[in-house]
C-alpha atoms as a PDB file:
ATOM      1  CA  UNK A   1       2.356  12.857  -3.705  1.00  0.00           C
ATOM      2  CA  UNK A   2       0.086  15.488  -1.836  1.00  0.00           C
ATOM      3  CA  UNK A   3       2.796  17.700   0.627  1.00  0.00           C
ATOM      4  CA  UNK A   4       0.644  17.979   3.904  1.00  0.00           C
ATOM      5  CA  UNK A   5       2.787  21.003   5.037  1.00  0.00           C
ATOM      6  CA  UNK A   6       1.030  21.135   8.229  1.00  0.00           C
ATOM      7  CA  UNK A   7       1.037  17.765   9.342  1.00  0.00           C
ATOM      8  CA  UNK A   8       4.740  16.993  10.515  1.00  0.00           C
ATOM      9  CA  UNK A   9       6.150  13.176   9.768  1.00  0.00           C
ATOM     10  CA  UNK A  10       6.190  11.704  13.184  1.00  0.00           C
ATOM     11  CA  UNK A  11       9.050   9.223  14.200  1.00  0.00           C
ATOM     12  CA  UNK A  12       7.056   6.462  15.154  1.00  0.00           C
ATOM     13  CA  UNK A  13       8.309   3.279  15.004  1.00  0.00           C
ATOM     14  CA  UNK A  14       7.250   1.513  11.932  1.00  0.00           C
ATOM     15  CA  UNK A  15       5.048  -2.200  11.824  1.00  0.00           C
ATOM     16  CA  UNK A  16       8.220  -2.932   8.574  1.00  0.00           C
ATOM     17  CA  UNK A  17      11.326  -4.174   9.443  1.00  0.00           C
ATOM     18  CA  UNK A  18      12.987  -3.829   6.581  1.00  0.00           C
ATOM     19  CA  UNK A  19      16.292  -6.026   7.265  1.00  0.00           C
ATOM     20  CA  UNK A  20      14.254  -8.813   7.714  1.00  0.00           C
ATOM     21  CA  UNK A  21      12.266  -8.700   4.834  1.00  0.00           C
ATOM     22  CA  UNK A  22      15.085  -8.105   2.741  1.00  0.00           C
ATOM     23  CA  UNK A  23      16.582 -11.812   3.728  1.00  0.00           C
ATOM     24  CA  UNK A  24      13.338 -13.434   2.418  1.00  0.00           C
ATOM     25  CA  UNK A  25      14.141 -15.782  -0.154  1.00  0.00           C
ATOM     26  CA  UNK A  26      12.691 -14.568  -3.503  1.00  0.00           C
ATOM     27  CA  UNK A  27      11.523 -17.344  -5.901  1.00  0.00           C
ATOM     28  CA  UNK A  28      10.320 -16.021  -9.496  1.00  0.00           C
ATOM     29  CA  UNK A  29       6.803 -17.369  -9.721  1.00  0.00           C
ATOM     30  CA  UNK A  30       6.562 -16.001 -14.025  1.00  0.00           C
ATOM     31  CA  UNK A  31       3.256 -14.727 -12.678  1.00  0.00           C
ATOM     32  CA  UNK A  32       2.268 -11.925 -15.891  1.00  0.00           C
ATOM     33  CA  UNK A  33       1.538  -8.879 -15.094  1.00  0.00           C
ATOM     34  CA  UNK A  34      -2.508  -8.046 -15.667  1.00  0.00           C
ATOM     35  CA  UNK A  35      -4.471  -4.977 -16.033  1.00  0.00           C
ATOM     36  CA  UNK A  36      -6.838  -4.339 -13.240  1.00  0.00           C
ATOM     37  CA  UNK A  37      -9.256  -2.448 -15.493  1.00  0.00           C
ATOM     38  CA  UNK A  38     -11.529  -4.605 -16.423  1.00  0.00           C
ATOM     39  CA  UNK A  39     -13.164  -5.791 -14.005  1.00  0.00           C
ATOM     40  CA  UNK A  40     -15.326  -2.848 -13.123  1.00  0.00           C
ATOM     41  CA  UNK A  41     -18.091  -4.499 -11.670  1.00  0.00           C
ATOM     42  CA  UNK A  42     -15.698  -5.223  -8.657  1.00  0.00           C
ATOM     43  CA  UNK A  43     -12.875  -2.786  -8.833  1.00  0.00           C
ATOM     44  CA  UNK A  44     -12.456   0.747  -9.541  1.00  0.00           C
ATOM     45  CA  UNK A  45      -9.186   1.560 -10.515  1.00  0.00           C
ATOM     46  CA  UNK A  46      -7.627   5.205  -9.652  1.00  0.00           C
ATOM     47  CA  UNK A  47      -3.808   5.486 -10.850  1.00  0.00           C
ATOM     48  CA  UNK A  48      -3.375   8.818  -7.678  1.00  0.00           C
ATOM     49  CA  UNK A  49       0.396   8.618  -9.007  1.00  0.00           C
ATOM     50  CA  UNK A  50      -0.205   9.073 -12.260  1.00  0.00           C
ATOM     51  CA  UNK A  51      -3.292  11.786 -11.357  1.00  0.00           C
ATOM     52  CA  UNK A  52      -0.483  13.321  -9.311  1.00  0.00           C
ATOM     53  CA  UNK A  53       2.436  13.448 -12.099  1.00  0.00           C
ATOM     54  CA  UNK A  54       4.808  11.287 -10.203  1.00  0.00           C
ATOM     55  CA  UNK A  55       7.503  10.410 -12.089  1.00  0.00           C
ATOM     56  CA  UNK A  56       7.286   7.045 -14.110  1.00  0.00           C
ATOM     57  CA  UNK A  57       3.561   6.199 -13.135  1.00  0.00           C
ATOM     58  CA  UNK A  58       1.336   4.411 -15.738  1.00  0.00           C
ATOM     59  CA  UNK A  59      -2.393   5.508 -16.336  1.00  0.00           C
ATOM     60  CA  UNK A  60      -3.416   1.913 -15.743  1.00  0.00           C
ATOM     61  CA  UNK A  61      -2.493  -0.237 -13.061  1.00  0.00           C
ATOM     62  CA  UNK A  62      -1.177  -3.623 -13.299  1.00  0.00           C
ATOM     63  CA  UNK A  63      -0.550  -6.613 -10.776  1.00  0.00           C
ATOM     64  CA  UNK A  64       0.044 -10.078 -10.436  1.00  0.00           C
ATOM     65  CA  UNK A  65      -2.197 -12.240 -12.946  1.00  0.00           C
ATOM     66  CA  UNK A  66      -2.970 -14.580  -9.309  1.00  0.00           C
ATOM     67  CA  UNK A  67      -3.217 -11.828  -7.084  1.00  0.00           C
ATOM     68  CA  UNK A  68      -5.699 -10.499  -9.323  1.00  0.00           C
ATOM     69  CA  UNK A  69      -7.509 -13.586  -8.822  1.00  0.00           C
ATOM     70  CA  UNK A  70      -7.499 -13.352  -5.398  1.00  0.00           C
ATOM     71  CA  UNK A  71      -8.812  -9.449  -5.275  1.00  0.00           C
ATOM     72  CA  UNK A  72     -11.596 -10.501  -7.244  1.00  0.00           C
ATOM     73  CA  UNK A  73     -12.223 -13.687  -4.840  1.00  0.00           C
ATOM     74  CA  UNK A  74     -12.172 -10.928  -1.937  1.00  0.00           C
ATOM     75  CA  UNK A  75     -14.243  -8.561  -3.535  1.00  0.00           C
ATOM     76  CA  UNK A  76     -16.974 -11.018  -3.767  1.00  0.00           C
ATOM     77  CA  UNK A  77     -17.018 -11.223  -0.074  1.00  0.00           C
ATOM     78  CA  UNK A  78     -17.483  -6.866   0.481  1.00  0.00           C
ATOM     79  CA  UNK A  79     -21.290  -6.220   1.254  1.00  0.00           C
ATOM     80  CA  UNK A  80     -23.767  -5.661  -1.513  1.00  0.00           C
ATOM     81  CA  UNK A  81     -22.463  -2.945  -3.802  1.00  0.00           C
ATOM     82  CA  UNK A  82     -19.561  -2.168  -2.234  1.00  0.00           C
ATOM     83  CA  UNK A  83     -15.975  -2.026  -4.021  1.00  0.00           C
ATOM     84  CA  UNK A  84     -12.539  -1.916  -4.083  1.00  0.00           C
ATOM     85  CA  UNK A  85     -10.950   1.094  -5.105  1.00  0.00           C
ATOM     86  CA  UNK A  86      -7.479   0.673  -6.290  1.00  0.00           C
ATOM     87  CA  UNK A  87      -4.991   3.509  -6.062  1.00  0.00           C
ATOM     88  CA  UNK A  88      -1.823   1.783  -6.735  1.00  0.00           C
ATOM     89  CA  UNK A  89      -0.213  -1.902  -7.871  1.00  0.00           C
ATOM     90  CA  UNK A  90       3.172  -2.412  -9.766  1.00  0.00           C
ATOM     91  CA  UNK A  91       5.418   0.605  -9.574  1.00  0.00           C
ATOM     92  CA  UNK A  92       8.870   1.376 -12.176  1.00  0.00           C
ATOM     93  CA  UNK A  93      11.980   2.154 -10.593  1.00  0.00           C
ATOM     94  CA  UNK A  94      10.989   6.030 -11.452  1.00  0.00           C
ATOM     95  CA  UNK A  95       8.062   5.960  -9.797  1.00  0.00           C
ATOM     96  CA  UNK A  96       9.906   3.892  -6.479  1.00  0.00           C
ATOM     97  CA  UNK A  97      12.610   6.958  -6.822  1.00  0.00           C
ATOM     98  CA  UNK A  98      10.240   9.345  -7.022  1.00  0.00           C
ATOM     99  CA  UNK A  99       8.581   8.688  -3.949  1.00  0.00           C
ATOM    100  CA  UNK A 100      11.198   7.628  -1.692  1.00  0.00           C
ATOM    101  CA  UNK A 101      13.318  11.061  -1.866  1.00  0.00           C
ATOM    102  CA  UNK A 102       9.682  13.002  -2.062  1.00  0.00           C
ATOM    103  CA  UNK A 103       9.349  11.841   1.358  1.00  0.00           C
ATOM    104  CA  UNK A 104      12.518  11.839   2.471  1.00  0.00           C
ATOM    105  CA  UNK A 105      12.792  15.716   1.298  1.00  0.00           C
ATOM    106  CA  UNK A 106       9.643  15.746   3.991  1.00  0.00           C
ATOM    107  CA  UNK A 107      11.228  14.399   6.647  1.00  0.00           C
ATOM    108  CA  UNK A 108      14.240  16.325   5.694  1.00  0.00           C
ATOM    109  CA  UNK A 109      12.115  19.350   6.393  1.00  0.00           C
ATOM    110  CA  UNK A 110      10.337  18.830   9.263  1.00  0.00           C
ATOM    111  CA  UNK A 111      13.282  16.806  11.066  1.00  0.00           C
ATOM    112  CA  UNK A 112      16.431  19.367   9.999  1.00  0.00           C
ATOM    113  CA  UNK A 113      18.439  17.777  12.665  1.00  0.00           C
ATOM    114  CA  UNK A 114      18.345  14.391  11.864  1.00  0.00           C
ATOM    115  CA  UNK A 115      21.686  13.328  10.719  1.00  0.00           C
ATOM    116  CA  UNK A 116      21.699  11.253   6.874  1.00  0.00           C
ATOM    117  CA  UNK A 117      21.236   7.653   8.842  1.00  0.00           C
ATOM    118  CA  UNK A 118      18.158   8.818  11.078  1.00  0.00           C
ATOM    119  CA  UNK A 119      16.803  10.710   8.050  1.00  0.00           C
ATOM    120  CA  UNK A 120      16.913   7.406   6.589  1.00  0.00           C
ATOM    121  CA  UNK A 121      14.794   5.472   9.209  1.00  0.00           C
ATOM    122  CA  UNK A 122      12.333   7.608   9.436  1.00  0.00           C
ATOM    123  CA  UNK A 123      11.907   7.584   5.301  1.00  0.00           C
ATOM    124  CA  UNK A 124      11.832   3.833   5.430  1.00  0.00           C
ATOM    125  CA  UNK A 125       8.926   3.766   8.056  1.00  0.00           C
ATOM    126  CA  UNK A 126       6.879   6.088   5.093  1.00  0.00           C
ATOM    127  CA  UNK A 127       7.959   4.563   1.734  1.00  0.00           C
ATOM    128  CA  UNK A 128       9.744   1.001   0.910  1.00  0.00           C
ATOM    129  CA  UNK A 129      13.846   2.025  -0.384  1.00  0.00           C
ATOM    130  CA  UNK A 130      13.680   1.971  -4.372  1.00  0.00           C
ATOM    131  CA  UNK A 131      16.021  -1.511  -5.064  1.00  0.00           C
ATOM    132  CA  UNK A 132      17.213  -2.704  -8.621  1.00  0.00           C
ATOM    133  CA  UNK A 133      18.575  -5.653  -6.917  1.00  0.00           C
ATOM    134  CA  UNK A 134      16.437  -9.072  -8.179  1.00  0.00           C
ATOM    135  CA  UNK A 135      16.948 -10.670  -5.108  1.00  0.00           C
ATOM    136  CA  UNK A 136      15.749  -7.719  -3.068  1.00  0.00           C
ATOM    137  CA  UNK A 137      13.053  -5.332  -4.688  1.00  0.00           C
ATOM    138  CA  UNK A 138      10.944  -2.912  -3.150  1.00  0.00           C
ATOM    139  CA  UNK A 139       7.077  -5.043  -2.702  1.00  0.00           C
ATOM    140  CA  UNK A 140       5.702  -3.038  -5.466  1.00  0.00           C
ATOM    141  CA  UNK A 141       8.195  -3.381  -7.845  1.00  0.00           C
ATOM    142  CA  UNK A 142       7.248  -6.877  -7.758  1.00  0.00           C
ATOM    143  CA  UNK A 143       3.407  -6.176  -9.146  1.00  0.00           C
ATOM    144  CA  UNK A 144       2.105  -8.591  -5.639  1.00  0.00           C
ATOM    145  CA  UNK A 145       1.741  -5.438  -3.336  1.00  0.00           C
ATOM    146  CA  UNK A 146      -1.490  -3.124  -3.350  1.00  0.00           C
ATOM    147  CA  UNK A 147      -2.929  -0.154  -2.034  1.00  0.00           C
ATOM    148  CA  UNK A 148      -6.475   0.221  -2.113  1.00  0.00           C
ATOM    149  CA  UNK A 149      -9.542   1.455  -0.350  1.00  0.00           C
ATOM    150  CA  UNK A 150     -13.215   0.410  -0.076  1.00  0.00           C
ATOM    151  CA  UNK A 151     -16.298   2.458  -1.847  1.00  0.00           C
ATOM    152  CA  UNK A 152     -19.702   1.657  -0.052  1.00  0.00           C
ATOM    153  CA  UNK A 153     -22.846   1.286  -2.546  1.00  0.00           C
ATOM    154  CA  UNK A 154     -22.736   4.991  -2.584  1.00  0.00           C
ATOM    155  CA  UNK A 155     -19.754   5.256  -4.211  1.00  0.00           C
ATOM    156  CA  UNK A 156     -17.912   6.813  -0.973  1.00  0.00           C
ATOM    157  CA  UNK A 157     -15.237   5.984   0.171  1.00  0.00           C
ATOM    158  CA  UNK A 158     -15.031   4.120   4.004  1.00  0.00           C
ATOM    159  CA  UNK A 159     -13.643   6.113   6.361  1.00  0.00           C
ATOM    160  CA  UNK A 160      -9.425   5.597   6.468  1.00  0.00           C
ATOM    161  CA  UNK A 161      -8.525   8.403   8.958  1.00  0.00           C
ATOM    162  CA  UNK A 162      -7.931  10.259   5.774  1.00  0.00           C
ATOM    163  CA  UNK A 163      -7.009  10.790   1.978  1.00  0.00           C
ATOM    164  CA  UNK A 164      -4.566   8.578   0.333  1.00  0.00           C
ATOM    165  CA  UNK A 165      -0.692   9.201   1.738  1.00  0.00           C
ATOM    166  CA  UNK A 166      -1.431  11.503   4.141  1.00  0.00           C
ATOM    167  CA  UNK A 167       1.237  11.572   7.142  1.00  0.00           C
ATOM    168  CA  UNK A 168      -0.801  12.652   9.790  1.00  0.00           C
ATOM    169  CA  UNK A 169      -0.296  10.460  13.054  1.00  0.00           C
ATOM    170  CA  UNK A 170      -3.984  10.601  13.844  1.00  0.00           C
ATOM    171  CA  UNK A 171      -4.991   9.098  10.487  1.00  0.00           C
ATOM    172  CA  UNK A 172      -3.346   6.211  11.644  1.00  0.00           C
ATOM    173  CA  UNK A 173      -5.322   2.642  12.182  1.00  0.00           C
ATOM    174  CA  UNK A 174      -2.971   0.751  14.083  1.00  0.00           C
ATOM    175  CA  UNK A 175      -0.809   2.253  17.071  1.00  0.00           C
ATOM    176  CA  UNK A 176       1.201   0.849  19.677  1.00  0.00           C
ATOM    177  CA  UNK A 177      -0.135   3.162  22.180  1.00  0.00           C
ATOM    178  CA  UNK A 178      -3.417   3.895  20.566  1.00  0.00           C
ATOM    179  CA  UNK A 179      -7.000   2.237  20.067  1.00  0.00           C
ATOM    180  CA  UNK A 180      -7.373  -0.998  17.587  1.00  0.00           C
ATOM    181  CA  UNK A 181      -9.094  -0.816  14.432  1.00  0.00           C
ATOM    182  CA  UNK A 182     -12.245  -1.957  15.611  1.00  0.00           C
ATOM    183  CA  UNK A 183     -12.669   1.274  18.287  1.00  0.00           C
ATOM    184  CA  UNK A 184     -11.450   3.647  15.797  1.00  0.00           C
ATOM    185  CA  UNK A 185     -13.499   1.951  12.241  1.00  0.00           C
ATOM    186  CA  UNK A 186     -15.835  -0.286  13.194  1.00  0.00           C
ATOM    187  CA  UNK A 187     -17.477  -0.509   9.814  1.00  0.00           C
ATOM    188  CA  UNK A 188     -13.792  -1.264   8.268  1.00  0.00           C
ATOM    189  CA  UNK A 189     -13.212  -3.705  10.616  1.00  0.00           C
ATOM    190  CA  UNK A 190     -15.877  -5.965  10.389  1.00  0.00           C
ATOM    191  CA  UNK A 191     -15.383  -5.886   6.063  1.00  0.00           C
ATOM    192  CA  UNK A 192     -11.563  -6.764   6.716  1.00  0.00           C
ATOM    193  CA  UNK A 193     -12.738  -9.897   9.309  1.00  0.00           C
ATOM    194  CA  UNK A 194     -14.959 -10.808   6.563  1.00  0.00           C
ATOM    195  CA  UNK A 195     -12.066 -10.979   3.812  1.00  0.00           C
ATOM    196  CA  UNK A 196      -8.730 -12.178   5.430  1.00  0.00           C
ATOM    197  CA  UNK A 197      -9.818 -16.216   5.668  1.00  0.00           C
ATOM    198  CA  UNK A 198      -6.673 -18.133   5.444  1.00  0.00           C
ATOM    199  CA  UNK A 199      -8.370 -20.403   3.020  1.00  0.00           C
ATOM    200  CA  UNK A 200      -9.367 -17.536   0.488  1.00  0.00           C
ATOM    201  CA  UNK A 201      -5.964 -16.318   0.449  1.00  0.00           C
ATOM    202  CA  UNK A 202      -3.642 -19.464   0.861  1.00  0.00           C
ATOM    203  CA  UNK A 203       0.180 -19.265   1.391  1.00  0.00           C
ATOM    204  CA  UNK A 204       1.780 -16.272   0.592  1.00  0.00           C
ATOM    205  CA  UNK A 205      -0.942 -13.978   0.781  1.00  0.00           C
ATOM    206  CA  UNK A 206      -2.110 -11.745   3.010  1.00  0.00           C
ATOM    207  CA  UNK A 207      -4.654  -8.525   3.925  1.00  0.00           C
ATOM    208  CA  UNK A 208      -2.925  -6.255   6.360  1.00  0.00           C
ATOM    209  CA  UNK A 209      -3.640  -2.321   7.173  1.00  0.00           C
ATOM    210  CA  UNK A 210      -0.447  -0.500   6.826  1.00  0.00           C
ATOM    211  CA  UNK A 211       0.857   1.328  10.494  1.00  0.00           C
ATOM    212  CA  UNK A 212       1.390   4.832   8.940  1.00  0.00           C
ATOM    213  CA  UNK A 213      -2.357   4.298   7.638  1.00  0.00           C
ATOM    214  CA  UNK A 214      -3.448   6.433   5.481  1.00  0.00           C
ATOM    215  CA  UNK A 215      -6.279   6.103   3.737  1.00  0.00           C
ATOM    216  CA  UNK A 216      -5.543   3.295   1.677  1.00  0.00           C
ATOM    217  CA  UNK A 217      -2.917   1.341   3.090  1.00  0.00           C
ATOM    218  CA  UNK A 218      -5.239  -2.041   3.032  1.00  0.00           C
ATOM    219  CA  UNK A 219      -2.606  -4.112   0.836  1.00  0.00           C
ATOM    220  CA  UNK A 220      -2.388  -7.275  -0.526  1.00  0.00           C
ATOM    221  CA  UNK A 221       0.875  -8.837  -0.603  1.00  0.00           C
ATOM    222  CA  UNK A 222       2.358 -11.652  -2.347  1.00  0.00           C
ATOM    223  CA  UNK A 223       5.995 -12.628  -1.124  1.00  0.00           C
ATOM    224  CA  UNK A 224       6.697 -15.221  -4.267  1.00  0.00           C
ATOM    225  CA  UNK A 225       6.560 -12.508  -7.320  1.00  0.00           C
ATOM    226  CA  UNK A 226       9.437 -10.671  -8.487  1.00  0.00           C
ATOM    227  CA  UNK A 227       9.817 -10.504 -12.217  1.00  0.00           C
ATOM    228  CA  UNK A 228       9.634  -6.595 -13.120  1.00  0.00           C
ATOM    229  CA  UNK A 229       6.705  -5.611 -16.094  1.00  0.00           C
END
């Protein structure tokens, strides 16, 4: 996790709301975990956790054997040469752990008089709360949740508003007070029309850009997976 010590964690509200999606009902779909490594001719696979010594992160990635599926069904619909670029898919516990009191140590430090419970909200609009409960696990524990980017037929990367985590409020794609995606990325925004037909992705699944948006907060989702690797 890169510390951006000059770009302060804003309190913005967050596009999560975390007590609702904690009372979804969670079905175990015995979906196996897959490597997403071999499939290079569509994805690119860059482990930035384990690059960036986090605790508990793997030098391969792994997700959901049918959200795999699904990636590679999307991929096929990016423009000639372009790919995804995948930064992150199942995480441990560790790695969850990790990253939730990294950024809460940020907002710790840039908020020093929050009290614990507003410290707390503002962590949870940043990073997902690390859960060993079954019934209620943070989305990439479950191997269905993404975060990826898009490499033109160049090899560089579309423009996100910035590199990968970064917690500046002016990387940010989608704002309540701000311009939509389209007037800020045009190029993104026509590739993401192109790839979010209901009928590629089916029930369940989704492509959304994340609110804090950084530069690879594109995600696929699955809600029905949630046997740990």
């Amino acid at each position: 996790m890169k510390d951006f010590k000059k770009n302060s964690i804003k309190t913005t509200p967050s596009v999560w709301e975390w007590n609702k999606i904690g009372k979804v009902s969670i079905q175990e779909s015995n979906d196996p975990l897959v490597s997403v490594s071999y499939i290079p001719e569509k994805l690119i696979v860059s482990p930035q956790y384990f690059i960036q010594n986090i605790p508990g992160a793997l030098p391969d990635l792994y997700i959901r054997n049918q959200v795999q599926h699904k990636l590679i069904e999307a991929a096929k619909l990016l423009p000639n040469g372009y790919k995804f670029v995948i930064f992150d898919g199942w995480r441990s516990i560790e790695t969850q752990k990790a990253l939730f009191y990294k950024m809460k140590d940020f907002v710790k430090r840039d908020h020093p008089n929050f009290t614990e419970e507003e410290t707390l909200t503002a962590t949870l609009r940043l990073v997902a709360l690390p859960s060993t409960d079954i019934e209620k696990p943070s989305p990439h524990n479950t191997g269905g949740s993404i975060d990826l980017s898009i490499a033109d037929n160049s090899g560089r990367l579309l423009d996100m508003g910035g590199p990968f985590d970064d917690i500046k409020e002016t990387v940010s794609l989608i704002s309540s007070n701000g311009p939509p995606i389209s007037n800020k990325r045009p190029e993104l925004s026509a590739i993401l029309k192109s790839i979010e037909p209901p009928v590629l992705w089916g029930d369940g699944f989704s492509i959304s850009v994340d609110g804090r948006a950084t530069s690879l907060n594109v995600a696929v989702k699955v809600s029905s997976s949630v046997k740990f690797g």
